[in-house]
N, C-alpha and C. Protein backbone atom coordinates (compact mmCIF):
# COMPACT_ATOMS: atom_id res chain seq x y z
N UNK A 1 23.37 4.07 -2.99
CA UNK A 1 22.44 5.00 -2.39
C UNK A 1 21.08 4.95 -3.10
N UNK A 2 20.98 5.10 -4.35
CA UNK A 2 20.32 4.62 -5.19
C UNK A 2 18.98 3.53 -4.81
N UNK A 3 19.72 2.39 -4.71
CA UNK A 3 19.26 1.26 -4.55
C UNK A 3 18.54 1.46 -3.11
N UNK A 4 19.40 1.98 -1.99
CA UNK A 4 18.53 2.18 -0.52
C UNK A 4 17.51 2.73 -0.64
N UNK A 5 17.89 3.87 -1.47
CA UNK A 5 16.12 5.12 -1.63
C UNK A 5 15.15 4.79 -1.69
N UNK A 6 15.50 3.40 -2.85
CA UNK A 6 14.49 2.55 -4.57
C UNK A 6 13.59 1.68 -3.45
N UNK A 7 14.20 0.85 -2.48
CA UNK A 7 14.15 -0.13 -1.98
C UNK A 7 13.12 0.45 -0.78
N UNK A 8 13.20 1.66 -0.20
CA UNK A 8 12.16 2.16 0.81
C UNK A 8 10.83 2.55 0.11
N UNK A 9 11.38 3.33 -1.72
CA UNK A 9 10.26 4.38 -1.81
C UNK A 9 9.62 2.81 -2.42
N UNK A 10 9.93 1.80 -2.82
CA UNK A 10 9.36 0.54 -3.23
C UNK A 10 8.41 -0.42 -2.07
N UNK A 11 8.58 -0.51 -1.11
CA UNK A 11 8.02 -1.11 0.15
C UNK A 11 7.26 0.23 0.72
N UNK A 12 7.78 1.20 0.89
CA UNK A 12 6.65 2.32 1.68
C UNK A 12 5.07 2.20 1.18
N UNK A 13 5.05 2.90 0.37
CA UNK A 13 3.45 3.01 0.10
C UNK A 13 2.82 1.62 -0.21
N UNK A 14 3.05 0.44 -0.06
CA UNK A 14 2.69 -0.83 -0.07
C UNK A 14 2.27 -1.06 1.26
N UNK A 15 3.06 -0.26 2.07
CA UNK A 15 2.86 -0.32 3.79
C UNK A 15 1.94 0.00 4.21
N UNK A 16 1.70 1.44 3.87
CA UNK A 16 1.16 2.46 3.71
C UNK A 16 -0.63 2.07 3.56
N UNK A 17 -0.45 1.83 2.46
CA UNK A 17 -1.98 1.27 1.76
C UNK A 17 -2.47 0.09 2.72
N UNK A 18 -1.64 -1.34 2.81
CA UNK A 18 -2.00 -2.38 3.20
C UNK A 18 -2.48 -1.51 4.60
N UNK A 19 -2.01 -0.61 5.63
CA UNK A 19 -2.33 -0.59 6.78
C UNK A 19 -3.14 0.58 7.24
N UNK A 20 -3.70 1.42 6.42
CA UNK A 20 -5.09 2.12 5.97
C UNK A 20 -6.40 1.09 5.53
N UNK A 21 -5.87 0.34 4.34
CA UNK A 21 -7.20 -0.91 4.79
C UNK A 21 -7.35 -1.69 5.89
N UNK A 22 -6.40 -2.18 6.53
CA UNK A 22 -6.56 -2.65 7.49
C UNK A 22 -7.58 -2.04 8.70
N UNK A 23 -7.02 -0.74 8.82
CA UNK A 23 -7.46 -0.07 9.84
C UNK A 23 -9.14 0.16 9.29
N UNK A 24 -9.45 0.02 8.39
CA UNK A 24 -11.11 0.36 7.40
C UNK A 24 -11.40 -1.27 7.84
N UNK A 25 -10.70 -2.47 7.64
CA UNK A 25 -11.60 -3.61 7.26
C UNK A 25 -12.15 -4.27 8.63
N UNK A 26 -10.93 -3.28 9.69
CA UNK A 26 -10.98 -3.47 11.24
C UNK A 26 -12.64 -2.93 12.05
N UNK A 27 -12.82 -1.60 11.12
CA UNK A 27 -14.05 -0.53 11.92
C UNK A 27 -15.17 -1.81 10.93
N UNK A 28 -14.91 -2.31 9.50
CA UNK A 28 -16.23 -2.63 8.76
C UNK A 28 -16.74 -4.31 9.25
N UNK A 29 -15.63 -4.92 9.76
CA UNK A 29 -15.58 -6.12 10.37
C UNK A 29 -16.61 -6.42 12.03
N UNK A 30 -16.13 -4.77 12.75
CA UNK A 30 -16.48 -4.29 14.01
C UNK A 30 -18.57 -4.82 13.58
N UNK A 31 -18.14 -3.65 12.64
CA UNK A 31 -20.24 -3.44 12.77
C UNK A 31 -20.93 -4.53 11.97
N UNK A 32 -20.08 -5.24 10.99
CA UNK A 32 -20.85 -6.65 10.27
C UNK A 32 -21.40 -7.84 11.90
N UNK A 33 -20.39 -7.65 12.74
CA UNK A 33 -20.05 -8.76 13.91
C UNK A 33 -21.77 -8.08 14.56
N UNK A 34 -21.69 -6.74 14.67
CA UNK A 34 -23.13 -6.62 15.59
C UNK A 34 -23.86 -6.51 14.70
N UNK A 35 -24.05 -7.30 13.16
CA UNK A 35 -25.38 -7.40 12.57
C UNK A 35 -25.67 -5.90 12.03
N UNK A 36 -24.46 -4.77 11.62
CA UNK A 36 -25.20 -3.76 11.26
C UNK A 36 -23.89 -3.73 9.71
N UNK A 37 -24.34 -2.16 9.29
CA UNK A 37 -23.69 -1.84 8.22
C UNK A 37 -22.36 -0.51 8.11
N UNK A 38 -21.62 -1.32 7.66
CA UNK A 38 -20.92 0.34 8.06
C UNK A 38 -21.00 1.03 6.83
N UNK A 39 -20.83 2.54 7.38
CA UNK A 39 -21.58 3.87 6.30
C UNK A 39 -19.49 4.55 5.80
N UNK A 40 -19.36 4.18 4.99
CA UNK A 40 -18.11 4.90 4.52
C UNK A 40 -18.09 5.89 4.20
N UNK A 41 -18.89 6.72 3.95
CA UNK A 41 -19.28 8.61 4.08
C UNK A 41 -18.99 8.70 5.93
N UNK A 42 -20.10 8.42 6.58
CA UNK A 42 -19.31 8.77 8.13
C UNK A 42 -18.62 7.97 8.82
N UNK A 43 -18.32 7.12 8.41
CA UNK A 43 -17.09 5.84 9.23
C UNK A 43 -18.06 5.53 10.45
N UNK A 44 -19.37 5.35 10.80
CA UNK A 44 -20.07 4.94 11.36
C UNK A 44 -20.69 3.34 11.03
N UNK A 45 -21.23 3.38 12.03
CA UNK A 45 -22.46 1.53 11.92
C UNK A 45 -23.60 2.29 11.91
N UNK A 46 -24.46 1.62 10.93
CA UNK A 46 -25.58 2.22 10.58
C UNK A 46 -26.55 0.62 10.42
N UNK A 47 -28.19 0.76 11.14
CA UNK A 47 -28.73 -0.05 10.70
C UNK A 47 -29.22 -0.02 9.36
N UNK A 48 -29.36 1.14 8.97
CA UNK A 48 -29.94 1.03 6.97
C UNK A 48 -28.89 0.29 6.22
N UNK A 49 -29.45 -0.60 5.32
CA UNK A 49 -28.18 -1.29 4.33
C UNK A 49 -27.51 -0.35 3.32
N UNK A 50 -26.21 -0.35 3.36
CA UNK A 50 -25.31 0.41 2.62
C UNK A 50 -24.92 -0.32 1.10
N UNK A 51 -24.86 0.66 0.33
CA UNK A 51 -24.08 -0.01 -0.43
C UNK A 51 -22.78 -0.13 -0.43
N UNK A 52 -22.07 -1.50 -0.59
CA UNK A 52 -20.42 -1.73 -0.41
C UNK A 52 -19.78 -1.17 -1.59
N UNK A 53 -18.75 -0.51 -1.60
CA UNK A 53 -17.95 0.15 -2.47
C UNK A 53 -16.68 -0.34 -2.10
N UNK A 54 -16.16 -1.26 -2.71
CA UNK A 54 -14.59 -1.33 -2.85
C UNK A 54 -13.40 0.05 -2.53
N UNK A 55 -12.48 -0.73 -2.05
CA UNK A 55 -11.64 0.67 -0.93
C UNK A 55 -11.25 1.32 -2.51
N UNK A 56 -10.50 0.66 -3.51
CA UNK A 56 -9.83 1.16 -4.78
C UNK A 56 -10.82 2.00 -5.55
N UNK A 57 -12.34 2.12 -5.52
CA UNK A 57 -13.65 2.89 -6.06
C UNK A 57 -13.60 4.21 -5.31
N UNK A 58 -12.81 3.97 -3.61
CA UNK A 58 -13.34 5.22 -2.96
C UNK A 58 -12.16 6.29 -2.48
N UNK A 59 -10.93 5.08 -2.77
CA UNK A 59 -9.80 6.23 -2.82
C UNK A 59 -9.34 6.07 -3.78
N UNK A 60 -9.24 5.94 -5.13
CA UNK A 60 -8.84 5.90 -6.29
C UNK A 60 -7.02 6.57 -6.45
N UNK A 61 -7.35 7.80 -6.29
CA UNK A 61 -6.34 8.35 -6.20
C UNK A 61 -4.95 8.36 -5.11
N UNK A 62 -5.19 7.82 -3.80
CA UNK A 62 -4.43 7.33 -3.13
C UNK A 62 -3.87 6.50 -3.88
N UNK A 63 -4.62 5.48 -4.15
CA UNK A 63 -4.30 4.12 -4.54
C UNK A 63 -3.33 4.28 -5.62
N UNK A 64 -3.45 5.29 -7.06
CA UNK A 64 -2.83 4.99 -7.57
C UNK A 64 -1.42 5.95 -7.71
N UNK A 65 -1.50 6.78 -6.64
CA UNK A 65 -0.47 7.74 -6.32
C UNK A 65 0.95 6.77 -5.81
N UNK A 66 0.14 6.16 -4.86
CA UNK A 66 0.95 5.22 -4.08
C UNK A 66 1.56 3.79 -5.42
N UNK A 67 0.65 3.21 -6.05
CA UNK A 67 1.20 2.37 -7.13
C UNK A 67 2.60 2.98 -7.90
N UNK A 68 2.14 5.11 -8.13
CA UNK A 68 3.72 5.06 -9.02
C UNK A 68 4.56 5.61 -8.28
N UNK A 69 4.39 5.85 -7.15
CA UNK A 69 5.87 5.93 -6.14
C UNK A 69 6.09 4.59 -5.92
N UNK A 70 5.66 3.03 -5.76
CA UNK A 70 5.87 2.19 -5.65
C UNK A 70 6.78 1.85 -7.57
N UNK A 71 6.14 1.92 -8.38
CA UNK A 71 7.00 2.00 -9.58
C UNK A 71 8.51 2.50 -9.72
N UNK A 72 8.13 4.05 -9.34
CA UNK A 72 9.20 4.60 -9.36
C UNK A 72 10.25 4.17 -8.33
N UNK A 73 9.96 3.55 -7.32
CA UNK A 73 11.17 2.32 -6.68
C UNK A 73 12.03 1.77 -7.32
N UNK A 74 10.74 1.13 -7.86
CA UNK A 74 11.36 -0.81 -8.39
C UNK A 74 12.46 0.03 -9.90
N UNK A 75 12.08 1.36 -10.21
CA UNK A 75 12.87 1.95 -11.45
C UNK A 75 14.16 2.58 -10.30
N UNK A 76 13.85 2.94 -9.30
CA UNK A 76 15.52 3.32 -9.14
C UNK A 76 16.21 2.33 -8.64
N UNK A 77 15.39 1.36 -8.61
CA UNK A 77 16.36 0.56 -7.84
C UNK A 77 16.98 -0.46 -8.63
N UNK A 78 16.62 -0.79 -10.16
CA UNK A 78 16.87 -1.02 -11.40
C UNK A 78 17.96 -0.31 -12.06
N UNK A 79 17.54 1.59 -11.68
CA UNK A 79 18.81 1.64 -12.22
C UNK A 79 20.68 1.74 -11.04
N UNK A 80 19.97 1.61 -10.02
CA UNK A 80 21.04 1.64 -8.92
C UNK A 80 21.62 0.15 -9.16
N UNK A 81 20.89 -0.91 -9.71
CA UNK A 81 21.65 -2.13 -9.49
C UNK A 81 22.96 -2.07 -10.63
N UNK A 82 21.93 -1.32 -12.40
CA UNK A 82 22.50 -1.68 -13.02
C UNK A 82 23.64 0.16 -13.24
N UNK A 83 23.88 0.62 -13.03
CA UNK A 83 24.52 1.55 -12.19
C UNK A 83 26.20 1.24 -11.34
N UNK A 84 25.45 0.27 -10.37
CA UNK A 84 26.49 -0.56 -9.53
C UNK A 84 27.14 -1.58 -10.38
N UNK A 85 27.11 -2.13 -11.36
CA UNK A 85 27.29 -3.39 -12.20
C UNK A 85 27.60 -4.01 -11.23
N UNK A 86 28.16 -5.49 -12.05
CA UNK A 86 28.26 -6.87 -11.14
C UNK A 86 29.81 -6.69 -10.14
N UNK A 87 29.46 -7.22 -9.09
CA UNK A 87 30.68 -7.33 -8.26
C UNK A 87 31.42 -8.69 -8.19
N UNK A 88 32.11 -9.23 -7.76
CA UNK A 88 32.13 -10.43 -7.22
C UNK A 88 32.91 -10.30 -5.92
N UNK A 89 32.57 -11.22 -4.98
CA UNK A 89 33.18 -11.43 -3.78
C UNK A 89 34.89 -11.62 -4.10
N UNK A 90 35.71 -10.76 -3.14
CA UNK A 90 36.89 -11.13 -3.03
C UNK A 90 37.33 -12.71 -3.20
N UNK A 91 38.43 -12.77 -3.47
CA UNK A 91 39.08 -14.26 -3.59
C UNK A 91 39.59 -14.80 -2.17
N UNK A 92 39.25 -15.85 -1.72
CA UNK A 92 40.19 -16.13 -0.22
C UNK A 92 41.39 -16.63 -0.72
N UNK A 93 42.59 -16.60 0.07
CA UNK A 93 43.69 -17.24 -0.04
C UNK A 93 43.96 -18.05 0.99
């Protein structure tokens, strides 16, 4: 059980993150294509030049909220393996 929890709360916020930038690199990609700038205060295209700020500068704290629930995964699921110790497959006859 352990290991199932470890294994979601380990892949979730990896999901999570990757598809919040996405959805940002989608709107900043949009307004570079018509020659403008996008404004990350209003999620708008703006002709004045912006300054670019890296997504990890502007959500900091997402980012690293999500890194230790991603930690705290890869730790239960470490201790669910070693928890479970080794099995081996039945013997055929």
């Amino acid at each position: 059980m352990l290991l199932r929890y470890g294994s979601l709360l380990f892949a979730a916020p990896a999901i999570l993150l990757l598809s919040l930038y996405g959805i940002e690199l989608s709107a900043v990609s949009e307004c570079t294509t018509q020659g403008l700038s996008y404004s990350y205060q209003s999620g708008e295209c703006s002709s004045q030049l912006i300054e670019q700020m890296s997504y990890y500068r502007r959500h900091s704290g997402l980012v690293n909220s999500m890194m230790l629930l991603s930690m705290l995964g890869s730790f239960m699921m470490i201790f669910g393996m070693l928890k479970k110790g080794m099995t081996r497959p039945p013997e055929e006859r």
